[in-house]
PDB file of N, CA and C in Angstrom:
ATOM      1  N   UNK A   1       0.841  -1.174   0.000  1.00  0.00           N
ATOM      2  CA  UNK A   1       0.000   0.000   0.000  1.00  0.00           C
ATOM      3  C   UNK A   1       0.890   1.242   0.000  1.00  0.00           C
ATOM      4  N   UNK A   2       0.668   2.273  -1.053  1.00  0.00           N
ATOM      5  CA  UNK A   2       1.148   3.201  -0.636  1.00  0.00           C
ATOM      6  C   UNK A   2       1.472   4.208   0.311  1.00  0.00           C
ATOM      7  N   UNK A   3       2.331   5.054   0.590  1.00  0.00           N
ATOM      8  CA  UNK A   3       2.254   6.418   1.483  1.00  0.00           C
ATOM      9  C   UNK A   3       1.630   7.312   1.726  1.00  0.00           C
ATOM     10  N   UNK A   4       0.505   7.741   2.323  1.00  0.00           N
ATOM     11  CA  UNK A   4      -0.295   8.804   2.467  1.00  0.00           C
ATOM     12  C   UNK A   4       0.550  10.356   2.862  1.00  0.00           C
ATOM     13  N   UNK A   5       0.415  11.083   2.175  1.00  0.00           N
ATOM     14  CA  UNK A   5       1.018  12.171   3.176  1.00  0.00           C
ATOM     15  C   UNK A   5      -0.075  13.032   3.509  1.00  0.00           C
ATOM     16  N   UNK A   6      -0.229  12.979   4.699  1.00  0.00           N
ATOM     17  CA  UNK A   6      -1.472  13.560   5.157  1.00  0.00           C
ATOM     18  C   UNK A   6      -0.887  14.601   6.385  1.00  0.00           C
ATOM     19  N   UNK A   7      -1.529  15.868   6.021  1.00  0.00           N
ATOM     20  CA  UNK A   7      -1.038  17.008   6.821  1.00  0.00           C
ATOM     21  C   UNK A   7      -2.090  17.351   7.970  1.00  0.00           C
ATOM     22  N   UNK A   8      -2.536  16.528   8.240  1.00  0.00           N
ATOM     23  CA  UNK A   8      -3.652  16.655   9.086  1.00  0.00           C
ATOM     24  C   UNK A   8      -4.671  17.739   8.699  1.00  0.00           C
ATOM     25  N   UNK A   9      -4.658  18.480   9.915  1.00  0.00           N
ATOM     26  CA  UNK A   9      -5.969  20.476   9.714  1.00  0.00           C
ATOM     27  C   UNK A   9      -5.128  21.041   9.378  1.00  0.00           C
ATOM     28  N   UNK A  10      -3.802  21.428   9.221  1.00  0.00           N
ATOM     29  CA  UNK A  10      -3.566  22.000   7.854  1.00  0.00           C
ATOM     30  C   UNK A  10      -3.899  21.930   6.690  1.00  0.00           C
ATOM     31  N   UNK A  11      -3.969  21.172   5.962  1.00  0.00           N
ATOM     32  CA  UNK A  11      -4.361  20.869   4.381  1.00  0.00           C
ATOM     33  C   UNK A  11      -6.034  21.546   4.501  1.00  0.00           C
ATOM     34  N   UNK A  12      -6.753  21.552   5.376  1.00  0.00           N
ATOM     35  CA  UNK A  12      -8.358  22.453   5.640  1.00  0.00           C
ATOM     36  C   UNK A  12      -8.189  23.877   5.979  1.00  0.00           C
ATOM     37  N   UNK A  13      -6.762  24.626   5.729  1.00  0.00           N
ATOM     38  CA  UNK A  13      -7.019  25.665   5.790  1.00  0.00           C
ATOM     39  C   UNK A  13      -7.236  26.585   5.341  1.00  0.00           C
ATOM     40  N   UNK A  14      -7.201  26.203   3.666  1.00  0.00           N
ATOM     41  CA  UNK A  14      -7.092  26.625   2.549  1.00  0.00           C
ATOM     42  C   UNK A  14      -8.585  27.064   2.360  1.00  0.00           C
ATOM     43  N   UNK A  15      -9.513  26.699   3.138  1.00  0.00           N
ATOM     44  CA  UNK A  15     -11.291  26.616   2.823  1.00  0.00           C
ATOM     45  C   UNK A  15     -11.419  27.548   4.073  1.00  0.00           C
ATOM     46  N   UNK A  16     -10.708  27.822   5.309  1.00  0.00           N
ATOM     47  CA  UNK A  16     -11.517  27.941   6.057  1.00  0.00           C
ATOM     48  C   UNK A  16     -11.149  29.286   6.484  1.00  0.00           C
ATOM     49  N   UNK A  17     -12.380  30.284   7.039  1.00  0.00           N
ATOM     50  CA  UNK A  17     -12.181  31.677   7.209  1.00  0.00           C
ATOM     51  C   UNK A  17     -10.974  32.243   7.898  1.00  0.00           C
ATOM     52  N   UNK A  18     -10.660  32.940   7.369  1.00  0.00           N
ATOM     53  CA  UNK A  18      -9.163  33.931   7.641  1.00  0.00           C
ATOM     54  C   UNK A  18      -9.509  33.746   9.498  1.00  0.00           C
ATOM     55  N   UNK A  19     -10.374  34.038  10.295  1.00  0.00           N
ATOM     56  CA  UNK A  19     -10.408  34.073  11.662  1.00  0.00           C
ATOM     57  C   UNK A  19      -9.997  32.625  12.138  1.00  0.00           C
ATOM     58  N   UNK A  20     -10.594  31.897  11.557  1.00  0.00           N
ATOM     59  CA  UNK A  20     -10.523  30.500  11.813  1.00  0.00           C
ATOM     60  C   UNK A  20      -8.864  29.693  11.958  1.00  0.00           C
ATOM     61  N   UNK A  21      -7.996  30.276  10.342  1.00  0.00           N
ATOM     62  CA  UNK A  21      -7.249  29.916  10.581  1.00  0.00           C
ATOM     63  C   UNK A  21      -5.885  30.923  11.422  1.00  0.00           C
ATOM     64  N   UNK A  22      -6.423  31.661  11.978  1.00  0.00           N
ATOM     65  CA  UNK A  22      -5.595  32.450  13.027  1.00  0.00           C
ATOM     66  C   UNK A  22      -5.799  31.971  13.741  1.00  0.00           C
ATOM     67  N   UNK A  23      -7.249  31.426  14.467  1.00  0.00           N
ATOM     68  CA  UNK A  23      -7.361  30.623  15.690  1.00  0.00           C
ATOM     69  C   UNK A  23      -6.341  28.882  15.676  1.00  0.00           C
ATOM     70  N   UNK A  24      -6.416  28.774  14.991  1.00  0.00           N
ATOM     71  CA  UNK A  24      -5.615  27.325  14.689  1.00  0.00           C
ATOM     72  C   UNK A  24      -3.919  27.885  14.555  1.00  0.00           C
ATOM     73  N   UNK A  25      -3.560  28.544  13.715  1.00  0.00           N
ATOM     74  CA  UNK A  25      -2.328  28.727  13.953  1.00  0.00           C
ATOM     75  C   UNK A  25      -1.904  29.459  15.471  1.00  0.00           C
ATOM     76  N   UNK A  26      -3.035  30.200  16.125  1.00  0.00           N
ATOM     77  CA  UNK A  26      -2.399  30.530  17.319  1.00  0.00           C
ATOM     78  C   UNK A  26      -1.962  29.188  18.301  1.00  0.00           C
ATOM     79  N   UNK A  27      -2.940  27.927  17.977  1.00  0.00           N
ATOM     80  CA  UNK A  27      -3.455  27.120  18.655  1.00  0.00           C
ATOM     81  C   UNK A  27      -1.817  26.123  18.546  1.00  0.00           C
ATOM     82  N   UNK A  28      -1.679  25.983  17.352  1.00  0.00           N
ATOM     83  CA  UNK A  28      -0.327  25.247  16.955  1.00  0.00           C
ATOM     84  C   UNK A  28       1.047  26.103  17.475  1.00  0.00           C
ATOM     85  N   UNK A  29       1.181  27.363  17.812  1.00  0.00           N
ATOM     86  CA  UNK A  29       2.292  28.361  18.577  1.00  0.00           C
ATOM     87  C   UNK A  29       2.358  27.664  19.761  1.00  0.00           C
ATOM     88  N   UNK A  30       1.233  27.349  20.536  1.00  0.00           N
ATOM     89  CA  UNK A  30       0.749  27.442  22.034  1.00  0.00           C
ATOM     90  C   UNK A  30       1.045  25.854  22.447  1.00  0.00           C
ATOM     91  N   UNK A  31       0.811  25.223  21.377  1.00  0.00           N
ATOM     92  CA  UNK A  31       1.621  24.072  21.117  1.00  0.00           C
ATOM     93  C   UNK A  31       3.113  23.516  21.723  1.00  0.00           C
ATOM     94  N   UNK A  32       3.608  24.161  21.391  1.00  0.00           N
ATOM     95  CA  UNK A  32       5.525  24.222  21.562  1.00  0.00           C
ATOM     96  C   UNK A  32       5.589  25.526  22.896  1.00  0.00           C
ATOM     97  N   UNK A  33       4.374  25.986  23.357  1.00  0.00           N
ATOM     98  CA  UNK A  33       4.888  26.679  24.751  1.00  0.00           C
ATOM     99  C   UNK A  33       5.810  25.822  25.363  1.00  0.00           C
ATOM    100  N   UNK A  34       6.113  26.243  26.326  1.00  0.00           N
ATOM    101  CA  UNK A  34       6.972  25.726  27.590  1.00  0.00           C
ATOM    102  C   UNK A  34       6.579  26.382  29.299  1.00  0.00           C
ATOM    103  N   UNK A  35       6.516  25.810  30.036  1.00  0.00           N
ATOM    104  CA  UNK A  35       6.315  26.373  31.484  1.00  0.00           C
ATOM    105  C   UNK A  35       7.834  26.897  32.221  1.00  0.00           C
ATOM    106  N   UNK A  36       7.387  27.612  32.915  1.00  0.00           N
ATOM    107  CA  UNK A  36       8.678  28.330  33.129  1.00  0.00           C
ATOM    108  C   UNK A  36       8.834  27.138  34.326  1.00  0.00           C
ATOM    109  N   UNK A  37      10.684  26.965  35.220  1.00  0.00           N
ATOM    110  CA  UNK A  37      11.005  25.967  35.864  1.00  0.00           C
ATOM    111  C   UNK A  37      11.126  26.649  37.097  1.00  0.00           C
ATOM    112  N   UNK A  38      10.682  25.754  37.727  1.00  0.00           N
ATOM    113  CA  UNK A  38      11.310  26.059  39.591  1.00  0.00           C
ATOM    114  C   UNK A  38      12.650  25.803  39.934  1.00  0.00           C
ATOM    115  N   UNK A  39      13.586  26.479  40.144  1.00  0.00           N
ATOM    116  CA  UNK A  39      14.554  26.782  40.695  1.00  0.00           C
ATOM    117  C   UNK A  39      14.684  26.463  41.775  1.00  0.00           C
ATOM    118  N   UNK A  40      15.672  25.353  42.345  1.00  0.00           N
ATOM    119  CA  UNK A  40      15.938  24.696  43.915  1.00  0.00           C
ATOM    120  C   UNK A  40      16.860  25.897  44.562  1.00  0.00           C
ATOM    121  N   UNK A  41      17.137  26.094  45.788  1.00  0.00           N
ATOM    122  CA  UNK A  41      17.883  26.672  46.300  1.00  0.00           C
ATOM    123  C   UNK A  41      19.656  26.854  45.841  1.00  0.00           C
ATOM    124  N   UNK A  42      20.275  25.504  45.465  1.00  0.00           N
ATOM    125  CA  UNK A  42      20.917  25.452  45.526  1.00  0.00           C
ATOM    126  C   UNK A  42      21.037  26.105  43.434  1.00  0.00           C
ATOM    127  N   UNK A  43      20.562  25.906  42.700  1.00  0.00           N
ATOM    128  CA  UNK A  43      20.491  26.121  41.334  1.00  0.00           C
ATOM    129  C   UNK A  43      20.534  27.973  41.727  1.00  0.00           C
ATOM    130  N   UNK A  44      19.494  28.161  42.603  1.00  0.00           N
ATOM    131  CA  UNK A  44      19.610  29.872  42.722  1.00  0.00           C
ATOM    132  C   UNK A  44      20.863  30.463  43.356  1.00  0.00           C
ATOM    133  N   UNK A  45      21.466  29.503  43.810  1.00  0.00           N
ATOM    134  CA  UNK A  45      23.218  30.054  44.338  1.00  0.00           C
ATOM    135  C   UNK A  45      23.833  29.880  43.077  1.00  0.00           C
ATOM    136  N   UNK A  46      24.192  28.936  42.691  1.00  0.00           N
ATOM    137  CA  UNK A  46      25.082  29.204  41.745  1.00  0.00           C
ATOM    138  C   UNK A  46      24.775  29.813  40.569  1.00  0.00           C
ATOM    139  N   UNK A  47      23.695  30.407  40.196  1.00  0.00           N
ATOM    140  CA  UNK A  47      23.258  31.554  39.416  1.00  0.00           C
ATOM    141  C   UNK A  47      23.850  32.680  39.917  1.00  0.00           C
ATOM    142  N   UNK A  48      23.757  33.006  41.024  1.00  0.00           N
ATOM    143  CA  UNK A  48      24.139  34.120  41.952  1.00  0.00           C
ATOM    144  C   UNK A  48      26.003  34.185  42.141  1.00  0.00           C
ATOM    145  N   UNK A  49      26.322  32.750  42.255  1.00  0.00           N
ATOM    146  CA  UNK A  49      27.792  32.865  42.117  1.00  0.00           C
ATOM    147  C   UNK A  49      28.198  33.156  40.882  1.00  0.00           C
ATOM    148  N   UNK A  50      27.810  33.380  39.988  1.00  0.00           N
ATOM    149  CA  UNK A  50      28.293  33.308  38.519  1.00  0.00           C
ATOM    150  C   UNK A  50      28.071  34.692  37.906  1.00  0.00           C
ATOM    151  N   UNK A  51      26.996  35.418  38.853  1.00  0.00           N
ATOM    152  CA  UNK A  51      26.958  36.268  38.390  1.00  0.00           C
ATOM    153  C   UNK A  51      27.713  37.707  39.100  1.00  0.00           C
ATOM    154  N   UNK A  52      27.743  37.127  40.185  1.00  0.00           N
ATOM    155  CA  UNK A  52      29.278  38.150  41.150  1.00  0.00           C
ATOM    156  C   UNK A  52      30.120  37.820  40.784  1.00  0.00           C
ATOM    157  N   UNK A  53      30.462  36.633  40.374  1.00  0.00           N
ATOM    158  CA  UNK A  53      31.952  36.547  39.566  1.00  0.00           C
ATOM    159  C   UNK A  53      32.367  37.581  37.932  1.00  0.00           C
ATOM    160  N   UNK A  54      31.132  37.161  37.736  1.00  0.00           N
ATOM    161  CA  UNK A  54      31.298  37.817  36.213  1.00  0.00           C
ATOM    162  C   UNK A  54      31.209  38.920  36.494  1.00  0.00           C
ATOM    163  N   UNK A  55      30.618  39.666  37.565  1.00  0.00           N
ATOM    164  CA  UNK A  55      30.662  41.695  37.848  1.00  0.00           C
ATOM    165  C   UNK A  55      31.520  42.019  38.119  1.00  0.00           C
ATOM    166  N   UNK A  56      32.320  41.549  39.260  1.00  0.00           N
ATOM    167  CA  UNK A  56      33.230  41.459  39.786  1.00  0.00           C
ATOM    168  C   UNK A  56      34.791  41.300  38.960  1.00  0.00           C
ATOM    169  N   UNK A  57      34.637  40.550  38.537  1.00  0.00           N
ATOM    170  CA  UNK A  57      36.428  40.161  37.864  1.00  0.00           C
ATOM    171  C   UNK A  57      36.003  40.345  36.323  1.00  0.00           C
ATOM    172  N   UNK A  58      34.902  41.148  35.818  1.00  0.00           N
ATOM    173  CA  UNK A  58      35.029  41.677  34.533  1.00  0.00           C
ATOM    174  C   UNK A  58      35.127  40.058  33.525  1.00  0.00           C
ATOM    175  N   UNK A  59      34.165  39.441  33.948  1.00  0.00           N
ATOM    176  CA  UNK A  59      34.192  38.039  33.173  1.00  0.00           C
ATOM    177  C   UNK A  59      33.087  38.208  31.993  1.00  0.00           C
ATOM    178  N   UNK A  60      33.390  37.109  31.043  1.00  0.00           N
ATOM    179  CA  UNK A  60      32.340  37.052  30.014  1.00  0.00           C
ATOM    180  C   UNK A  60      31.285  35.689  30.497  1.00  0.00           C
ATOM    181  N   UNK A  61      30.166  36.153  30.534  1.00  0.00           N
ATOM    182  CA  UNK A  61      28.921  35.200  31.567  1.00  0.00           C
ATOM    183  C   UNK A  61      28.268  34.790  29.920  1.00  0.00           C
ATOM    184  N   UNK A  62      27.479  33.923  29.894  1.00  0.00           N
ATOM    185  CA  UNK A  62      26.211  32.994  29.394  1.00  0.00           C
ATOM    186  C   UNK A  62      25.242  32.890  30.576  1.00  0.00           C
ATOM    187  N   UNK A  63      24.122  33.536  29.983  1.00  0.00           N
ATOM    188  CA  UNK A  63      22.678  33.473  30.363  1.00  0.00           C
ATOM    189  C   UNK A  63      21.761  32.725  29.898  1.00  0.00           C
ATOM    190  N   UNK A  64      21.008  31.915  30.813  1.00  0.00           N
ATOM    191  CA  UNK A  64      19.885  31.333  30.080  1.00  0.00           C
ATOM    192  C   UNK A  64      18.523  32.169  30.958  1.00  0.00           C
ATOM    193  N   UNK A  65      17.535  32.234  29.803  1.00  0.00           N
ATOM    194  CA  UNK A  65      16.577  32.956  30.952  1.00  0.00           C
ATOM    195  C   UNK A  65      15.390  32.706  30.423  1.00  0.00           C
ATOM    196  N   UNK A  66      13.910  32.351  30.728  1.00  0.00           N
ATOM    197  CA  UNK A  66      12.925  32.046  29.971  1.00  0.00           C
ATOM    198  C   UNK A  66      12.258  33.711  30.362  1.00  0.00           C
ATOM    199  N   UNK A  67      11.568  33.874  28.392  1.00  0.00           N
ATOM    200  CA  UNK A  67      10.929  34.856  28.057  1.00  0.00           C
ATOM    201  C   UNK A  67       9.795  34.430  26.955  1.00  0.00           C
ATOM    202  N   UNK A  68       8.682  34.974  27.676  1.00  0.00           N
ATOM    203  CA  UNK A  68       7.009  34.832  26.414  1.00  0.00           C
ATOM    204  C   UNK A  68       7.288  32.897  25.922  1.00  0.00           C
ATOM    205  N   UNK A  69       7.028  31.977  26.948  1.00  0.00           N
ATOM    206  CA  UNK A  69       7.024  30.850  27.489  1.00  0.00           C
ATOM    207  C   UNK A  69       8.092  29.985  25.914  1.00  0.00           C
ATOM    208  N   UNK A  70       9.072  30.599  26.395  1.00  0.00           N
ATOM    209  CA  UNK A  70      10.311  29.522  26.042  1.00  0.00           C
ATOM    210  C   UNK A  70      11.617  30.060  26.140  1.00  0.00           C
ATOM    211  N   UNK A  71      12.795  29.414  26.121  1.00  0.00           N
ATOM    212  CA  UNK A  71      13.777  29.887  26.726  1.00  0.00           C
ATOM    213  C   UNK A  71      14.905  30.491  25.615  1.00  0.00           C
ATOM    214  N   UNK A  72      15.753  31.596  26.309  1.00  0.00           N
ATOM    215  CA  UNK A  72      16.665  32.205  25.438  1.00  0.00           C
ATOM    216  C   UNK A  72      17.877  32.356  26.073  1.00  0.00           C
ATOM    217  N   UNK A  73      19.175  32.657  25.025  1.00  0.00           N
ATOM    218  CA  UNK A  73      20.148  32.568  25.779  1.00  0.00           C
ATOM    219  C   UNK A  73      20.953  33.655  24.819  1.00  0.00           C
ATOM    220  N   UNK A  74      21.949  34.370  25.654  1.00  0.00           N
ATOM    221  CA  UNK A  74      22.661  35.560  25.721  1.00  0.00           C
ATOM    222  C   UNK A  74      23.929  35.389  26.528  1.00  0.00           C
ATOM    223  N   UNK A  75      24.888  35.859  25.814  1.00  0.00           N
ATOM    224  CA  UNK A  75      26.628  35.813  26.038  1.00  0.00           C
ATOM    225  C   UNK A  75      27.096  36.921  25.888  1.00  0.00           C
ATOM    226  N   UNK A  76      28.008  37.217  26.975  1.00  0.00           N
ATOM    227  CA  UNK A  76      28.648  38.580  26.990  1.00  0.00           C
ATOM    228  C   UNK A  76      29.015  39.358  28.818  1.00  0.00           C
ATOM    229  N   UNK A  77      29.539  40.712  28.485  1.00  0.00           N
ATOM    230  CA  UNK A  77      29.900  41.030  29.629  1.00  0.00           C
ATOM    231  C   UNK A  77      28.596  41.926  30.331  1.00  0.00           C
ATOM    232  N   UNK A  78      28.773  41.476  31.952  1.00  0.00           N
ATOM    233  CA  UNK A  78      27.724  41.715  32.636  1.00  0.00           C
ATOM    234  C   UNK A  78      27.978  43.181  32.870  1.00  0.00           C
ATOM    235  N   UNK A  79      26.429  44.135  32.687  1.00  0.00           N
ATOM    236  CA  UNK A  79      27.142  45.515  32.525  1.00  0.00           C
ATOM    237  C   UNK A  79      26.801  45.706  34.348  1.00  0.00           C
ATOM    238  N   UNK A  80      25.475  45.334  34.557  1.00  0.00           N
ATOM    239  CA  UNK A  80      25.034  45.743  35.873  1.00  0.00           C
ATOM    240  C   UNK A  80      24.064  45.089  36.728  1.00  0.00           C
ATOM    241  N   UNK A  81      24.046  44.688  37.963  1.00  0.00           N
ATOM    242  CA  UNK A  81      23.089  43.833  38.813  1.00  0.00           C
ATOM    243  C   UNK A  81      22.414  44.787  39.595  1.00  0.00           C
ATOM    244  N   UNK A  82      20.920  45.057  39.023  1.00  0.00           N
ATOM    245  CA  UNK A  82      20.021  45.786  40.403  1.00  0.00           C
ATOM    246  C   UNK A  82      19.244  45.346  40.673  1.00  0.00           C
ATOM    247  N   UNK A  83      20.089  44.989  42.245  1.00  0.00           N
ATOM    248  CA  UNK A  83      18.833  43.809  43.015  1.00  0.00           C
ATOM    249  C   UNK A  83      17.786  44.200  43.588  1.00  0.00           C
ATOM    250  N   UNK A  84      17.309  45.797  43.773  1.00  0.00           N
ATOM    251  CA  UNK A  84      16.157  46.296  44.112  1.00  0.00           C
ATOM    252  C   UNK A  84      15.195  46.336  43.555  1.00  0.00           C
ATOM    253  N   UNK A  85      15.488  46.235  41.923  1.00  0.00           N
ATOM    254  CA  UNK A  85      14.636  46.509  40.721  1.00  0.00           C
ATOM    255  C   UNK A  85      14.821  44.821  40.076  1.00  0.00           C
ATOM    256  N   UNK A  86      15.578  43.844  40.553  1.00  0.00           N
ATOM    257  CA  UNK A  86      15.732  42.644  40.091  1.00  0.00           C
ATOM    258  C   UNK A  86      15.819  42.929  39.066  1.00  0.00           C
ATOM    259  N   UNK A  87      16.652  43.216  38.136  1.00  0.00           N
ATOM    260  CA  UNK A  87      17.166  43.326  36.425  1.00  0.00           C
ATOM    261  C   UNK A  87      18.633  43.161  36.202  1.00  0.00           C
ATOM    262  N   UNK A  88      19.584  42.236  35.568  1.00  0.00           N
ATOM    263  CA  UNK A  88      20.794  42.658  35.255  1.00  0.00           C
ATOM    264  C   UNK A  88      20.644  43.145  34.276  1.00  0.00           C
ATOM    265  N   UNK A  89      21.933  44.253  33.727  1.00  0.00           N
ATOM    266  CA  UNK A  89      21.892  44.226  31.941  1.00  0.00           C
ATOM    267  C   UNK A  89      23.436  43.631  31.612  1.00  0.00           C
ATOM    268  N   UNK A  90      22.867  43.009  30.823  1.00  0.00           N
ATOM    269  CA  UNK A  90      23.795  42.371  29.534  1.00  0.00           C
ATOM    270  C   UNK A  90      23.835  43.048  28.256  1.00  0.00           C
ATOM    271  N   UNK A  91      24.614  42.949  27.394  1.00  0.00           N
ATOM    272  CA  UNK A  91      24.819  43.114  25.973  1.00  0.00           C
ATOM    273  C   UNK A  91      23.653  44.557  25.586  1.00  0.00           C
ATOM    274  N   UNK A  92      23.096  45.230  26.422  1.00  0.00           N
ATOM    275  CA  UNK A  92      21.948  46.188  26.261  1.00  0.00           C
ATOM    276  C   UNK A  92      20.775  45.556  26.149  1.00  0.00           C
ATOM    277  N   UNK A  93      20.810  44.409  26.954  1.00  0.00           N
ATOM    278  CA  UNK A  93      19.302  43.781  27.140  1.00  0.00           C
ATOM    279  C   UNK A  93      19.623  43.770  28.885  1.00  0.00           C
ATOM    280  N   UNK A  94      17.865  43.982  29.095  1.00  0.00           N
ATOM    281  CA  UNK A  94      17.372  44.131  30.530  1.00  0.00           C
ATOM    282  C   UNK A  94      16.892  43.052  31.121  1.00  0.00           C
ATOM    283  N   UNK A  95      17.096  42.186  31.789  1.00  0.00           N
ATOM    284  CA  UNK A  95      16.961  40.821  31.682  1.00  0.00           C
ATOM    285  C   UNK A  95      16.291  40.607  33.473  1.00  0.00           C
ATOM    286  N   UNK A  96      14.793  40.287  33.738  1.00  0.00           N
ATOM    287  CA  UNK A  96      14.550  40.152  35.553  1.00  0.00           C
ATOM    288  C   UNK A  96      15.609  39.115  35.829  1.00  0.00           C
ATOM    289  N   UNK A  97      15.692  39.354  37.175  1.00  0.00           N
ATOM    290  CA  UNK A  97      16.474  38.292  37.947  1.00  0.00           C
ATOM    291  C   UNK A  97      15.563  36.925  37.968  1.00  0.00           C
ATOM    292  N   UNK A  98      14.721  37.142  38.067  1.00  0.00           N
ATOM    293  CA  UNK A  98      13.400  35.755  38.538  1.00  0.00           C
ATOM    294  C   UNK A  98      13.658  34.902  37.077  1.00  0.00           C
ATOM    295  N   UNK A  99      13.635  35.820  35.933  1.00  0.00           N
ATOM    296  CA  UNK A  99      13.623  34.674  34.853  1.00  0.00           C
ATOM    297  C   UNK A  99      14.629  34.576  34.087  1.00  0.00           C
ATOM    298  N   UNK A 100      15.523  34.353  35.081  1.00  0.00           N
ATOM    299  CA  UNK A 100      16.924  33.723  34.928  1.00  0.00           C
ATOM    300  C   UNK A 100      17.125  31.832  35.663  1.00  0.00           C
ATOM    301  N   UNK A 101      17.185  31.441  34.495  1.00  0.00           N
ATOM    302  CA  UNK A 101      17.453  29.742  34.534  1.00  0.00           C
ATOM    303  C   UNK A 101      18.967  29.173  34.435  1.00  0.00           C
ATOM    304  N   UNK A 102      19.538  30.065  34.023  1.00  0.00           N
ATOM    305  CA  UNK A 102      21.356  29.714  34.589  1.00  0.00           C
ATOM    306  C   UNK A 102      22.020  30.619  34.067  1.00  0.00           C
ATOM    307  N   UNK A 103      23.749  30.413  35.077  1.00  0.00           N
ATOM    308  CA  UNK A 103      24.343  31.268  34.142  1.00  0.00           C
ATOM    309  C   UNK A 103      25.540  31.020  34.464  1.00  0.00           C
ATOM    310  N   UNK A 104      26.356  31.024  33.703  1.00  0.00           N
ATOM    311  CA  UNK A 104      28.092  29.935  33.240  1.00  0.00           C
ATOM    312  C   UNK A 104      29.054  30.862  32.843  1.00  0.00           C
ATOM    313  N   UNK A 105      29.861  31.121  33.841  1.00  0.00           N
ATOM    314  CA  UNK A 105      31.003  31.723  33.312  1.00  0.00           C
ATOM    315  C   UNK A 105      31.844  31.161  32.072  1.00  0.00           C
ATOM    316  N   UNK A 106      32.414  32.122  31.368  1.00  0.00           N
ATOM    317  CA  UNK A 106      32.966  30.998  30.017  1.00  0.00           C
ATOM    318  C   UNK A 106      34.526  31.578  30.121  1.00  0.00           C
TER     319      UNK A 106
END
């Protein structure tokens, strides 16, 4: 028997109202979300060590940090840590402290 290639509700979108298929492609985005992770105590220290190291002795850091539910990552020198306002900046991005998932001196 042959191969079907069957694209599932895609191949029906071609018929179906412009609203419709925004609702479905939003639906397929939401798909590949991700939940942001809980952080153990000990994962939130060595985030914290890595990142006084890198202020401190002028190091080049790697960030991982989840943003708009999936994760991103950024390399470079740490310009500034404000822990009142919870934000470092990096590379001229403003990055919260909370949605920071690691970070590796290189």
């Amino acid at each position: 028997m042959g191969k079907v290639n069957d694209r599932g509700t895609k191949k029906w979108t071609s018929i179906m109202m412009p609203e419709h298929t925004k609702l479905l492609e939003e639906m397929w985005k939401q798909q590949d979300y991700r939940e942001r992770p809980m952080l153990n105590d000990h994962q939130i220290e060595d985030i914290n060590i890595a990142l006084q190291l890198a202020l401190k002795d002028d190091l080049t850091v790697e960030i991982e940090y989840f943003k708009n539910h999936y994760y991103h990552k950024t390399k470079g020198k740490l310009l500034s840590v404000d822990v009142l306002s919870q934000y470092i900046q990096i590379n001229n991005d403003c990055i919260p402290l909370p949605n920071i998932t690691g970070a590796w001196i290189d």
